[in-house]
C-alpha atoms as a PDB file:
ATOM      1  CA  UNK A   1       0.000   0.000   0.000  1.00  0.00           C
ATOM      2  CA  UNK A   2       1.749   3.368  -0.626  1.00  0.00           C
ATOM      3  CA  UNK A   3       2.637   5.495   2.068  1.00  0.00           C
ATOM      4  CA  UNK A   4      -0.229   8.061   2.014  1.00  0.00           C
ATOM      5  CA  UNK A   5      -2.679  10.168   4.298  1.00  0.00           C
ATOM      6  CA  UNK A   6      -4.326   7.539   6.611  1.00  0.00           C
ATOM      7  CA  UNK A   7      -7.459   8.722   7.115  1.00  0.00           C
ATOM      8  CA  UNK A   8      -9.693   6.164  10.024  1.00  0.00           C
ATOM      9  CA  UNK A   9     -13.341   5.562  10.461  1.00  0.00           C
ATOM     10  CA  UNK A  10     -15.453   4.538  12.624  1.00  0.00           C
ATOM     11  CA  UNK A  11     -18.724   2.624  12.207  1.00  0.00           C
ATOM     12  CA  UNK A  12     -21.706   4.438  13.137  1.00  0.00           C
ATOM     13  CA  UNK A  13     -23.865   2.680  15.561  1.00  0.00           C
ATOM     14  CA  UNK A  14     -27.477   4.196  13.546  1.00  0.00           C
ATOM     15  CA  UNK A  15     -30.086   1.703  12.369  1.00  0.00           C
ATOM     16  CA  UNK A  16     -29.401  -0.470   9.026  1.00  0.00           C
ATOM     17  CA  UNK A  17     -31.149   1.004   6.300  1.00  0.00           C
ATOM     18  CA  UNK A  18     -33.755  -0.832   4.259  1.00  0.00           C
ATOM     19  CA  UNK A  19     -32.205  -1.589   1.104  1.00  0.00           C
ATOM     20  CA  UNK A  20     -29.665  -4.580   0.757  1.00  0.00           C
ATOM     21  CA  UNK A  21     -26.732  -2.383   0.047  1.00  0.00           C
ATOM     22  CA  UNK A  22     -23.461  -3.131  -2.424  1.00  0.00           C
ATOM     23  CA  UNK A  23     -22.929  -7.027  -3.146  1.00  0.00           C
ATOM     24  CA  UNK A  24     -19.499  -6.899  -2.551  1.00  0.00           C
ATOM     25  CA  UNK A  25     -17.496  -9.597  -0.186  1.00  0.00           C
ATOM     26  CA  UNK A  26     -19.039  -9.881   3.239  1.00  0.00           C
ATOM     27  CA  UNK A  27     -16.583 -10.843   5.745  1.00  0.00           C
ATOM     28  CA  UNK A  28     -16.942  -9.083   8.664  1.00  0.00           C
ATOM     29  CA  UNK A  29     -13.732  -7.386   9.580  1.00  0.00           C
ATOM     30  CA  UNK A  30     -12.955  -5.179  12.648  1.00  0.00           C
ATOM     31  CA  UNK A  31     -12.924  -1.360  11.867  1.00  0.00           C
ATOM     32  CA  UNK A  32      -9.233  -0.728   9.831  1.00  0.00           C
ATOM     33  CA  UNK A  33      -7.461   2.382   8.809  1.00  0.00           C
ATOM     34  CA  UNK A  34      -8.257   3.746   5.219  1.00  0.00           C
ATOM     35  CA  UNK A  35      -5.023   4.865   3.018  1.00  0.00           C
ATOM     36  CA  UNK A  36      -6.565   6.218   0.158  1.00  0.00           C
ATOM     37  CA  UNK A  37      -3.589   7.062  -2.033  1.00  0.00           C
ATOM     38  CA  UNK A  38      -3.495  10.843  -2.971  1.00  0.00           C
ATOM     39  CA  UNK A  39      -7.196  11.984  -1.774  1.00  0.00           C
ATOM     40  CA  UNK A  40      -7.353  15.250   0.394  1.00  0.00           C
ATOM     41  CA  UNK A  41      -7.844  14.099   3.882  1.00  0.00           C
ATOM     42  CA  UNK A  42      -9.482  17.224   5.191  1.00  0.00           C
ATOM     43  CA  UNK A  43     -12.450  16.595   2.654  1.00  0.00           C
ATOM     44  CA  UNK A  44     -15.905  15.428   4.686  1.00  0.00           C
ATOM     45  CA  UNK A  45     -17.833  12.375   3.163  1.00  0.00           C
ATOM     46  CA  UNK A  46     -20.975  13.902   1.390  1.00  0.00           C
ATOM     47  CA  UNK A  47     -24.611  13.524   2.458  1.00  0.00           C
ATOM     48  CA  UNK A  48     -25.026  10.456   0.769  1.00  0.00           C
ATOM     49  CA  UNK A  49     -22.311   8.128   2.409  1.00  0.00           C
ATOM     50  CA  UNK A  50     -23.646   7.662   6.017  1.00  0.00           C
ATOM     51  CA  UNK A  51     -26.214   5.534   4.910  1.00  0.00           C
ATOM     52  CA  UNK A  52     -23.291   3.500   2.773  1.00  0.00           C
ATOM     53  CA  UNK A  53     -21.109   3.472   5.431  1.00  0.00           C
ATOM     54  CA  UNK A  54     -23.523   1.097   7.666  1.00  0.00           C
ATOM     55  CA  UNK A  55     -22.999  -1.613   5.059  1.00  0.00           C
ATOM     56  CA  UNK A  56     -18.969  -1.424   5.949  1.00  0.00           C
ATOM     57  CA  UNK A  57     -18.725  -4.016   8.655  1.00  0.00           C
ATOM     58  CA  UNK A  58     -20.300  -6.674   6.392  1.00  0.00           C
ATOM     59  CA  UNK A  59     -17.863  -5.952   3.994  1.00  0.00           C
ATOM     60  CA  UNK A  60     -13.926  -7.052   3.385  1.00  0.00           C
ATOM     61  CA  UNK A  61     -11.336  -4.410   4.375  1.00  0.00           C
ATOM     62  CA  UNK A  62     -10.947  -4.071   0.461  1.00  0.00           C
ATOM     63  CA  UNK A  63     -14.188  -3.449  -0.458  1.00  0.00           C
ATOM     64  CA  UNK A  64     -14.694  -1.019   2.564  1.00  0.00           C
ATOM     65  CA  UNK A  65     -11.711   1.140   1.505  1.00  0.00           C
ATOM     66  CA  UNK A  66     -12.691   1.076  -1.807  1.00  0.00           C
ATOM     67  CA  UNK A  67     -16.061   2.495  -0.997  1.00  0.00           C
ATOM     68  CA  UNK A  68     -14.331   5.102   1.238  1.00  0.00           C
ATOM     69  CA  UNK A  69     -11.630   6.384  -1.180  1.00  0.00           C
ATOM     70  CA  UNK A  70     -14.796   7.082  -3.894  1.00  0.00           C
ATOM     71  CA  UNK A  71     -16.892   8.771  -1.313  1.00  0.00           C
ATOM     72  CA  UNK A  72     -13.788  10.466   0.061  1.00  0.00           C
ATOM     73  CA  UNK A  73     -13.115  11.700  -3.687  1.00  0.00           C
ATOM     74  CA  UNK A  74     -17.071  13.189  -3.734  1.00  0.00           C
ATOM     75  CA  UNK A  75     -17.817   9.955  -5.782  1.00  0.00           C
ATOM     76  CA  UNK A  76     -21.534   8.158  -5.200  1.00  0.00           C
ATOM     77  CA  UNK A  77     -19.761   4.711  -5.234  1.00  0.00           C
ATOM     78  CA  UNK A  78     -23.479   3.023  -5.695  1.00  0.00           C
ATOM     79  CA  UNK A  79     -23.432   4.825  -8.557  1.00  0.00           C
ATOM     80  CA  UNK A  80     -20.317   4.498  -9.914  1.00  0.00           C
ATOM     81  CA  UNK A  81     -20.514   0.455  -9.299  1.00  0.00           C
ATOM     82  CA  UNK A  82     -23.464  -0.113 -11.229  1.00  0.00           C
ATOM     83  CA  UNK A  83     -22.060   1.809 -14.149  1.00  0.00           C
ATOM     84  CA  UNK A  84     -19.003   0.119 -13.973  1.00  0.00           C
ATOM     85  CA  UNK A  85     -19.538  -3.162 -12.253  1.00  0.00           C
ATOM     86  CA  UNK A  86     -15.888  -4.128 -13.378  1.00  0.00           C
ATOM     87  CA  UNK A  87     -14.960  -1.764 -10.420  1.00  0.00           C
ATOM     88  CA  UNK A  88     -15.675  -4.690  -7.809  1.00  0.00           C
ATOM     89  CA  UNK A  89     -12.759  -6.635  -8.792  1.00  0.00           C
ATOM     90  CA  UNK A  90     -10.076  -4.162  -8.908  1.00  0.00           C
ATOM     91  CA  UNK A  91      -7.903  -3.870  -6.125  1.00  0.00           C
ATOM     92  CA  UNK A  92      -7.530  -0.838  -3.791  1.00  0.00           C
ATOM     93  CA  UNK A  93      -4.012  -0.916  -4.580  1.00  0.00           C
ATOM     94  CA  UNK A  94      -4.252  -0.545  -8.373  1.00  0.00           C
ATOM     95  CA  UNK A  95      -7.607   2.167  -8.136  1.00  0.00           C
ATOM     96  CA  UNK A  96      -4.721   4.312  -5.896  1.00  0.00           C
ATOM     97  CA  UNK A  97      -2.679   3.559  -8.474  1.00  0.00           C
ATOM     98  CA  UNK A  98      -4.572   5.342 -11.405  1.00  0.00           C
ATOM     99  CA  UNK A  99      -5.381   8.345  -8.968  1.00  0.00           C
ATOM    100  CA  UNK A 100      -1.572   8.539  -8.312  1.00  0.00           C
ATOM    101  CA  UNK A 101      -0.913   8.768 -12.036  1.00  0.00           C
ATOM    102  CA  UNK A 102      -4.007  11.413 -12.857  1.00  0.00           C
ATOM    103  CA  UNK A 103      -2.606  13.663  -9.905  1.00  0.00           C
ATOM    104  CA  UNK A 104       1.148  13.404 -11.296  1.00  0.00           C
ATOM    105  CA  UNK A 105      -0.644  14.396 -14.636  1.00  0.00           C
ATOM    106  CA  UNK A 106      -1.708  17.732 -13.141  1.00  0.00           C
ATOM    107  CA  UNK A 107      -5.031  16.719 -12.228  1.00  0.00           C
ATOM    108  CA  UNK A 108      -6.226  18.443  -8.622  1.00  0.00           C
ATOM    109  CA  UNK A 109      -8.224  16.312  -6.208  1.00  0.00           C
ATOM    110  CA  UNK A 110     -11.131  18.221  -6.517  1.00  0.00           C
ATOM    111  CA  UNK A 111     -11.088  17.593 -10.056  1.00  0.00           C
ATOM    112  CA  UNK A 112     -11.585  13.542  -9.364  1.00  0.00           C
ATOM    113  CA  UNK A 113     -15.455  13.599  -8.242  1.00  0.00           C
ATOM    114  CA  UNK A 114     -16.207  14.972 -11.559  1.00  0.00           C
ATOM    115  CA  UNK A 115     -14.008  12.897 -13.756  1.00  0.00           C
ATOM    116  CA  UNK A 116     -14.274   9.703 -12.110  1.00  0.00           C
ATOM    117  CA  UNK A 117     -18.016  10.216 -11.373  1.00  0.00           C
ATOM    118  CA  UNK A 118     -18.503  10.510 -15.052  1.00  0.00           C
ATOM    119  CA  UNK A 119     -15.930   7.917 -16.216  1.00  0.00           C
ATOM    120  CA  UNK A 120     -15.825   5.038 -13.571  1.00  0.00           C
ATOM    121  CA  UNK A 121     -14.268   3.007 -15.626  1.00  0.00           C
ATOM    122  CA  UNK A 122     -11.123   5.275 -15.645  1.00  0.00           C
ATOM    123  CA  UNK A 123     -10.084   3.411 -12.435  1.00  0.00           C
ATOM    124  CA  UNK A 124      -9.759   0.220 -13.986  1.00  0.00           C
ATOM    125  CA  UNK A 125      -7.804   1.210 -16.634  1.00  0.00           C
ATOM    126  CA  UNK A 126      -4.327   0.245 -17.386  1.00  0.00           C
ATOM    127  CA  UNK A 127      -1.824   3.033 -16.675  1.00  0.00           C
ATOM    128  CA  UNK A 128       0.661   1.793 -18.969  1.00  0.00           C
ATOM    129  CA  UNK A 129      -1.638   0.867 -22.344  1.00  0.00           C
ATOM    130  CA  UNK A 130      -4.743   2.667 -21.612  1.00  0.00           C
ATOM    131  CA  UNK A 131      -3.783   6.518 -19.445  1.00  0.00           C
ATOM    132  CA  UNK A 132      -0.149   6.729 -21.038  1.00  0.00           C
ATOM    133  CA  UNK A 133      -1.091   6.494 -24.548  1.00  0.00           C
ATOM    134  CA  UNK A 134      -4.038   9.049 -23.985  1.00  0.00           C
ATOM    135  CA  UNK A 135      -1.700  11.299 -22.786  1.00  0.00           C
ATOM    136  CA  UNK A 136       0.768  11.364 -25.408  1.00  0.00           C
ATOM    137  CA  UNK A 137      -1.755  11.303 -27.873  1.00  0.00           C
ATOM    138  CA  UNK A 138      -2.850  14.865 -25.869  1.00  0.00           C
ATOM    139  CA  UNK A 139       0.768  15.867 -25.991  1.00  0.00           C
ATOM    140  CA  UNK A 140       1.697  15.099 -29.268  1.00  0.00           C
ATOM    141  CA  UNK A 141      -1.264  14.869 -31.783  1.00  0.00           C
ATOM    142  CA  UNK A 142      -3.023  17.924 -30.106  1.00  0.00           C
ATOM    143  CA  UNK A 143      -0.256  20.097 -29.499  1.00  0.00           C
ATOM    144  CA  UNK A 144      -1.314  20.622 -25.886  1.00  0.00           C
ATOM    145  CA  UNK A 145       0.813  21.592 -23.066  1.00  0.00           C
ATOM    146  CA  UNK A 146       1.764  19.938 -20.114  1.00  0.00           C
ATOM    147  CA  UNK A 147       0.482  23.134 -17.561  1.00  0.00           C
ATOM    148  CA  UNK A 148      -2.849  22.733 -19.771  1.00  0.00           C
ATOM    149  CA  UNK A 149      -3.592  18.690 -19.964  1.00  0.00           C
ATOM    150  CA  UNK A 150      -5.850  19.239 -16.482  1.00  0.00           C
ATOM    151  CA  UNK A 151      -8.029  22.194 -18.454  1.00  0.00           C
ATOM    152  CA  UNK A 152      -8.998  19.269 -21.330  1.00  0.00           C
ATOM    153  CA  UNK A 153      -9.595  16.520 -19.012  1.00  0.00           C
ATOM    154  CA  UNK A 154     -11.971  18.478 -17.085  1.00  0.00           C
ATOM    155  CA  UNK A 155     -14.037  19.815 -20.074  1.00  0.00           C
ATOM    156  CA  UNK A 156     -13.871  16.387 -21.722  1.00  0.00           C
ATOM    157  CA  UNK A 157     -13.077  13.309 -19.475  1.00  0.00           C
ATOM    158  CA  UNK A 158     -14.639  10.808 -21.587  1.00  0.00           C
ATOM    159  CA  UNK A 159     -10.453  10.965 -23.163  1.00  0.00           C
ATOM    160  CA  UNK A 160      -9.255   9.034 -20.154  1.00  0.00           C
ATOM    161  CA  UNK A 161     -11.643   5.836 -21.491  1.00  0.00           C
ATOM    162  CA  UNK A 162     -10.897   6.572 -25.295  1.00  0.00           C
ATOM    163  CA  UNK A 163      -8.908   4.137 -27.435  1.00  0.00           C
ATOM    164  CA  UNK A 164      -5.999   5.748 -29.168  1.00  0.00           C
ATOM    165  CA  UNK A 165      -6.049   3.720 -32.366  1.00  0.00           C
ATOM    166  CA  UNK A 166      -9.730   2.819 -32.079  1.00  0.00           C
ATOM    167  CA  UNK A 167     -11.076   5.762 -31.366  1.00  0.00           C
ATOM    168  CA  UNK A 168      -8.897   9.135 -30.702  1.00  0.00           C
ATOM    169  CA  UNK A 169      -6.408   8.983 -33.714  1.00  0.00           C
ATOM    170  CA  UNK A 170      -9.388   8.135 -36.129  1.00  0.00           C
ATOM    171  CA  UNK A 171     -11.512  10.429 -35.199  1.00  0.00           C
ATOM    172  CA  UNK A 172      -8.823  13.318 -35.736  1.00  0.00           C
ATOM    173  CA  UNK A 173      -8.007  12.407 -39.525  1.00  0.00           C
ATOM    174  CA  UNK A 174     -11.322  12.589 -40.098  1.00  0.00           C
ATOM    175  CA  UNK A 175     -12.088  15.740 -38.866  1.00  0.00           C
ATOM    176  CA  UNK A 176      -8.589  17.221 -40.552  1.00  0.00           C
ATOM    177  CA  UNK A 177      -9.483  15.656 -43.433  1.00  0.00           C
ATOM    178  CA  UNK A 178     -13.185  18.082 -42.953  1.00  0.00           C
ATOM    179  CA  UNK A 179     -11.122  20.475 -42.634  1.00  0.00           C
ATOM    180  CA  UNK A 180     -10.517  21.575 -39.231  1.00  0.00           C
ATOM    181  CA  UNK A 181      -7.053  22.970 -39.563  1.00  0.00           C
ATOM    182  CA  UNK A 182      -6.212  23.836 -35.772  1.00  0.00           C
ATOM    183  CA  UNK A 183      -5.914  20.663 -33.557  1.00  0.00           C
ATOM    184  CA  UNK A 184      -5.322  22.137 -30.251  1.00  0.00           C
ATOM    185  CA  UNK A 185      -8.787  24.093 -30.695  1.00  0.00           C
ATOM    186  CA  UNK A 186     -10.171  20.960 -31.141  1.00  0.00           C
ATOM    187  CA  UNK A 187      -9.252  19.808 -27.449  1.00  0.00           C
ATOM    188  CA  UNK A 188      -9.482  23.173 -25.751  1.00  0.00           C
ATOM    189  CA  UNK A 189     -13.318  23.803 -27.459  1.00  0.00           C
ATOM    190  CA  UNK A 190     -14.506  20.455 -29.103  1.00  0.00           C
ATOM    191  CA  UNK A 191     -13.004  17.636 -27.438  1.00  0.00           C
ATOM    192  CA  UNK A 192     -16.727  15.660 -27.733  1.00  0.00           C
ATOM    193  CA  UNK A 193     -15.907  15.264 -31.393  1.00  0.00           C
ATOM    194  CA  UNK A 194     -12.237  13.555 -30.925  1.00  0.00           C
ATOM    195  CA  UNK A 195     -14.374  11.004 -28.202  1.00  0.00           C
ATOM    196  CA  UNK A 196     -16.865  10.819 -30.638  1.00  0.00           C
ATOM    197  CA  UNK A 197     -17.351   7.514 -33.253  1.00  0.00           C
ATOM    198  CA  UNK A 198     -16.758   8.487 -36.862  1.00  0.00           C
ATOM    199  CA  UNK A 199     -18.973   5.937 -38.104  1.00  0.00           C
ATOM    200  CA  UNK A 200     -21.636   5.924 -35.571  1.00  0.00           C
ATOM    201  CA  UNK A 201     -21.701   9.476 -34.750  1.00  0.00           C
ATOM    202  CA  UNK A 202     -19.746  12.009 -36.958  1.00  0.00           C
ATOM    203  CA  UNK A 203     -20.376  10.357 -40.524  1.00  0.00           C
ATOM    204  CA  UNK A 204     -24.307  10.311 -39.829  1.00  0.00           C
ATOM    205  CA  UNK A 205     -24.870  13.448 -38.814  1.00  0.00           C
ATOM    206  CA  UNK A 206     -22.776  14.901 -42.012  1.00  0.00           C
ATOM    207  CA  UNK A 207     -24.522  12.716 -44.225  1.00  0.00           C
ATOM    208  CA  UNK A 208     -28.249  14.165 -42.393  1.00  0.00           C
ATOM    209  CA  UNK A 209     -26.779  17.653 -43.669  1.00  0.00           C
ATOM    210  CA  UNK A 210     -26.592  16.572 -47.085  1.00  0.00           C
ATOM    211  CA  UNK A 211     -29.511  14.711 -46.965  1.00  0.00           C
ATOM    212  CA  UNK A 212     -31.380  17.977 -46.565  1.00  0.00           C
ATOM    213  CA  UNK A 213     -30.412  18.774 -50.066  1.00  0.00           C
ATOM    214  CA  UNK A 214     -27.055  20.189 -49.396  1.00  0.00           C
ATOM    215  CA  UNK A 215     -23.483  19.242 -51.284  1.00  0.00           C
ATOM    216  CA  UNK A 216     -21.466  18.090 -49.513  1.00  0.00           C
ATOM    217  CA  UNK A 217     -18.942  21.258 -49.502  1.00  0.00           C
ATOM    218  CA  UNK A 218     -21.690  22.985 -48.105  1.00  0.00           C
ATOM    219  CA  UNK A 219     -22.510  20.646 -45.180  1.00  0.00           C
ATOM    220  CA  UNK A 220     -18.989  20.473 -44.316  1.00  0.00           C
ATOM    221  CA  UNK A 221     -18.458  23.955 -44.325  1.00  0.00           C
ATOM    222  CA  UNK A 222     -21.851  24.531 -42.298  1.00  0.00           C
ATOM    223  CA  UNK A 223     -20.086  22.131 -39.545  1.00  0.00           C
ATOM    224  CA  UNK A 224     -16.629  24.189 -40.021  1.00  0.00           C
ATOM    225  CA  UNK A 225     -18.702  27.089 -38.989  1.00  0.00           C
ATOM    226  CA  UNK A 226     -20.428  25.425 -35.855  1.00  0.00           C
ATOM    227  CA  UNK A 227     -18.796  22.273 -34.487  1.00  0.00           C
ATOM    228  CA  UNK A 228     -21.416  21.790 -31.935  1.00  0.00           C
ATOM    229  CA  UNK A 229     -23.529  20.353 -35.154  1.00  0.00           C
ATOM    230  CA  UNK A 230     -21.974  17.187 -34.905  1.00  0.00           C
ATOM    231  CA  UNK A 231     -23.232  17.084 -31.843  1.00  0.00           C
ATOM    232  CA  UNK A 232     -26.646  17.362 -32.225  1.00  0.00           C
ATOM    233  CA  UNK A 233     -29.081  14.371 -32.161  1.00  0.00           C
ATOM    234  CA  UNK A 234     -30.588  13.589 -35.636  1.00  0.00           C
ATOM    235  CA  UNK A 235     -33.958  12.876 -34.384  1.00  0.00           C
ATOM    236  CA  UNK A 236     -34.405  15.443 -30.833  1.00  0.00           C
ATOM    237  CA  UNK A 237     -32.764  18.961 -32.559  1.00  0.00           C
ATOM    238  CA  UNK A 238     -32.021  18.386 -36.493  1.00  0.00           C
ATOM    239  CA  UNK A 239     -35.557  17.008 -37.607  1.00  0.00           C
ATOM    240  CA  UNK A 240     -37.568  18.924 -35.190  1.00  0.00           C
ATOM    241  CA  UNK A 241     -35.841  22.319 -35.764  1.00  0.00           C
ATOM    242  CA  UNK A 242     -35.688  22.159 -39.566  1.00  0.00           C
ATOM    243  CA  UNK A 243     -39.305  20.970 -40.141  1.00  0.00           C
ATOM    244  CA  UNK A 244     -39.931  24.222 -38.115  1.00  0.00           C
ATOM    245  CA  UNK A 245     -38.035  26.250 -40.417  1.00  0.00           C
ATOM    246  CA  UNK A 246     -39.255  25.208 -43.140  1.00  0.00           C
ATOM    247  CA  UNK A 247     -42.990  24.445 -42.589  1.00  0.00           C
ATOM    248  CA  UNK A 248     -43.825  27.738 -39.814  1.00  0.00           C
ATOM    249  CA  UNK A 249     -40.705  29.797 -40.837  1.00  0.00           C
ATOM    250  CA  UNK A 250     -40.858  29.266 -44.595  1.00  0.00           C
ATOM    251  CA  UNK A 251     -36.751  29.444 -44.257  1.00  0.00           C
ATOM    252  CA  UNK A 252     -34.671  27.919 -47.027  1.00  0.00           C
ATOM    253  CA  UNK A 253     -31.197  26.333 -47.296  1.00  0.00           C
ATOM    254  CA  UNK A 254     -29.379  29.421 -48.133  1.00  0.00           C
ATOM    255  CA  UNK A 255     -30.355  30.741 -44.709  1.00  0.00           C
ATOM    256  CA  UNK A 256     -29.194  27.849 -42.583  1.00  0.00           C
ATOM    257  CA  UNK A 257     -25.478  27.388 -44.446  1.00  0.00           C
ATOM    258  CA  UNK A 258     -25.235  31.399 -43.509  1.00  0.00           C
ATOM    259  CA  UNK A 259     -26.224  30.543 -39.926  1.00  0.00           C
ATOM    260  CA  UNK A 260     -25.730  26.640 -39.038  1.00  0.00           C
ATOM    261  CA  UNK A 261     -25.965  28.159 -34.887  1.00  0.00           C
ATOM    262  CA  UNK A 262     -29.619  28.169 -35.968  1.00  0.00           C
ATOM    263  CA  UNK A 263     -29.571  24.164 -34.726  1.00  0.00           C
ATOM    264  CA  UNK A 264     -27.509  25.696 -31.691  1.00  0.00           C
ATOM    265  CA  UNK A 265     -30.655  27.381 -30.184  1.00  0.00           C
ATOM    266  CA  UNK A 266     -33.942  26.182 -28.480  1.00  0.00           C
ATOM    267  CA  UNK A 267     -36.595  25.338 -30.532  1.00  0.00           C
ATOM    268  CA  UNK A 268     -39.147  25.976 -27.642  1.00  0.00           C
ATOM    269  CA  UNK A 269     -37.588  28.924 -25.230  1.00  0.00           C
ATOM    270  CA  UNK A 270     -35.697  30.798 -28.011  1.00  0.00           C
ATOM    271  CA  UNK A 271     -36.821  29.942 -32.332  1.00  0.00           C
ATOM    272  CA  UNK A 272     -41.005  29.012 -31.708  1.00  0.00           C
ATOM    273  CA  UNK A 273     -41.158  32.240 -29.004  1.00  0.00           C
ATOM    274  CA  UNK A 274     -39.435  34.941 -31.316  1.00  0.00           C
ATOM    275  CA  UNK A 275     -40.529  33.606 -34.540  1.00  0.00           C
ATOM    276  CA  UNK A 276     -44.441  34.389 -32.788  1.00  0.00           C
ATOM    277  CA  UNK A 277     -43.558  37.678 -31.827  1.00  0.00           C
ATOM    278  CA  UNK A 278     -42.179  38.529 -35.319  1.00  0.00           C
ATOM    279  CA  UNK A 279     -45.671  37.037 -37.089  1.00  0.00           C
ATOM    280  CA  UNK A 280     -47.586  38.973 -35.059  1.00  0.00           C
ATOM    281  CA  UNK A 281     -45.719  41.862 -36.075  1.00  0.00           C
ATOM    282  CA  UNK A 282     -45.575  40.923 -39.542  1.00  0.00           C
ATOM    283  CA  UNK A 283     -41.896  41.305 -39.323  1.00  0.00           C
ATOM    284  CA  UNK A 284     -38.612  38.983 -40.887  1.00  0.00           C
ATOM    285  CA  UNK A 285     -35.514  39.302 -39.428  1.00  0.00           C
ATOM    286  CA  UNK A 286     -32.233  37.607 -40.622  1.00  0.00           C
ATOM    287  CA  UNK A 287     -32.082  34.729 -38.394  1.00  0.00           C
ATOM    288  CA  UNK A 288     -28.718  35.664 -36.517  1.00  0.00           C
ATOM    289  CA  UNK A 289     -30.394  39.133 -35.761  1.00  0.00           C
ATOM    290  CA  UNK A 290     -33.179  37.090 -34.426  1.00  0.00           C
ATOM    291  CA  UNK A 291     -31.732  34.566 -32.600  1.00  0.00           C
ATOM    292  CA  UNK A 292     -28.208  35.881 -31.057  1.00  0.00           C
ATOM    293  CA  UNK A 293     -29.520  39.048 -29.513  1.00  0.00           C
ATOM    294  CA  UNK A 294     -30.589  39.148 -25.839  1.00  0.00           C
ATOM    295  CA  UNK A 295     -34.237  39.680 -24.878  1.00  0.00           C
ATOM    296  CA  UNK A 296     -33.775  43.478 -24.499  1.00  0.00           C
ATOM    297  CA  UNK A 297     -32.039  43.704 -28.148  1.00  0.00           C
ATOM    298  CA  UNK A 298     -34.700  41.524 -29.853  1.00  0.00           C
ATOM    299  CA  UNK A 299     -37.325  43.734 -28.743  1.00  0.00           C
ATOM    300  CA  UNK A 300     -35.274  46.711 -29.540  1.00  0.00           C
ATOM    301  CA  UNK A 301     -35.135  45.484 -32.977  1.00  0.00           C
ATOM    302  CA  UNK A 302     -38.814  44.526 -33.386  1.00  0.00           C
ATOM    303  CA  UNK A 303     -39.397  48.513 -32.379  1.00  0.00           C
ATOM    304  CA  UNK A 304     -36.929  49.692 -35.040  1.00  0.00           C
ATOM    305  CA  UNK A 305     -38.408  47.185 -37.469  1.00  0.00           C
ATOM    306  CA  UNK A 306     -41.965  48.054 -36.461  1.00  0.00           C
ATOM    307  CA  UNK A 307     -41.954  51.616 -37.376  1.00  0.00           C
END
């Protein structure tokens, strides 16, 4: 075990709640001494854990500092074993491991609730094939520095469970080959896209574009324009929003390659609300003019249009 903050607990003496708790081993050890390698020991266990923590004495002194590190980390660790029932095998020593390696990576301890609560699986990873390669690909591929690598983790943790060949490398041909130029942008603004499957996911929702009646130079470059499009889901914002346009708004193609952030906005709060106001004023406005400007500006404009 390394040598790390030793952080003890006691068992509190409450009722048993109802449910059956985690099936993990149930020995029934005495009360031990938790090292959870690299956690901040002044951090209290949140609401959620006293109820957790009267399963502990049915459980091995690995399971029960398992449990403790995640809560100690912010982590539900219910939660985080049902996603990623893998976690029940792995050892306290390796999980420690992993953190070790994040935090040596730059990552803060109260960036781990977030990134592990998102991406269990992270602490079963291999350090060596899976978290090394992701870094270098980071380092190398994206052009990102070393004081920065915590900044794209954070905004995008799903890259500490992405394949390098599989998945990562693929994923940025194929948007180079689109045509986005600047690779570090990529990670720093639109790191979903490099987690994000080219067949499943990116190639689709290019192909919906097109399918709308647009080349494909002009789908491409309405994507260039707004990464976010890719993503979008086909059937919740693209079909939806566009049958809008073009049934109640009577908008055409040339309008949506000007302004692809049209897809961007909400078709209930934001594009059905103003597009009302402007039929009941008879007006048209240019669909950036109608959609970027605040409240106050919008109807500012509809007075200025209106007289």
């Amino acid at each position: 075990m390394p040598s790390l903050h030793c952080l003890c607990f006691a068992t509190p003496t409450s009722p048993a709640p109802k449910n059956g708790g985690i099936n993990l081993n149930t020995q029934s050890p005495p009360n031990i001494a938790i090292k959870p390698s690299s956690l901040n020991p002044s951090k209290t266990l949140p609401q959620h854990s006293p109820d957790l923590l009267l399963h502990l004495p049915n459980l091995s002194s690995d399971a029960r500092e398992k449990i403790l590190s995640l809560e100690i980390m912010g982590i539900d660790s219910s939660r985080a074993l049902a996603l990623h029932p893998n976690l029940r095998a792995a050892s306290p020593d390796s999980i420690h491991s992993v953190i070790s390696f994040l935090l040596s990576k730059g990552i803060h301890h109260k960036d781990l609730g977030r990134i592990i609560g998102m991406c269990p699986r992270v602490l079963t990873s291999s350090i060596g094939k899976d978290l090394v390669p992701v870094f270098k690909f980071l380092s190398r591929d994206l052009k990102v520095p070393d004081p920065d690598l915590r900044r794209v983790i954070k905004k995008c943790p799903r890259f500490l469970i992405s394949d390098v060949r599989d998945q990562l490398r693929p994923a940025l041909i194929y948007l180079q080959r689109l045509g986005f130029k600047d690779v570090t942008a990529l990670a720093f603004h639109d790191p979903v896209l490099l987690v994000s499957s080219v067949e499943n996911t990116l190639m689709p929702k290019l192909q919906h574009l097109m399918g709308l009646g647009l080349s494909r130079e002009e789908a491409v470059g309405m994507v260039l324009r707004c990464p976010s499009l890719f993503t979008f889901s086909i059937e919740n914002n693209f079909k939806p929003k566009y049958d809008y346009f073009v049934n109640e708004m009577g908008g055409g193609l040339e309008e949506l390659k000007e302004f692809p952030q049209y897809f961007a906005f909400s078709l209930e709060k934001r594009i059905k609300l103003r597009h009302r106001e402007m039929v009941e004023l008879g007006l048209r406005l240019p669909l950036s003019s109608m959609l970027k400007s605040t409240d106050n500006e919008f109807k500012e404009l509809l007075v200025q249009r209106g007289r």
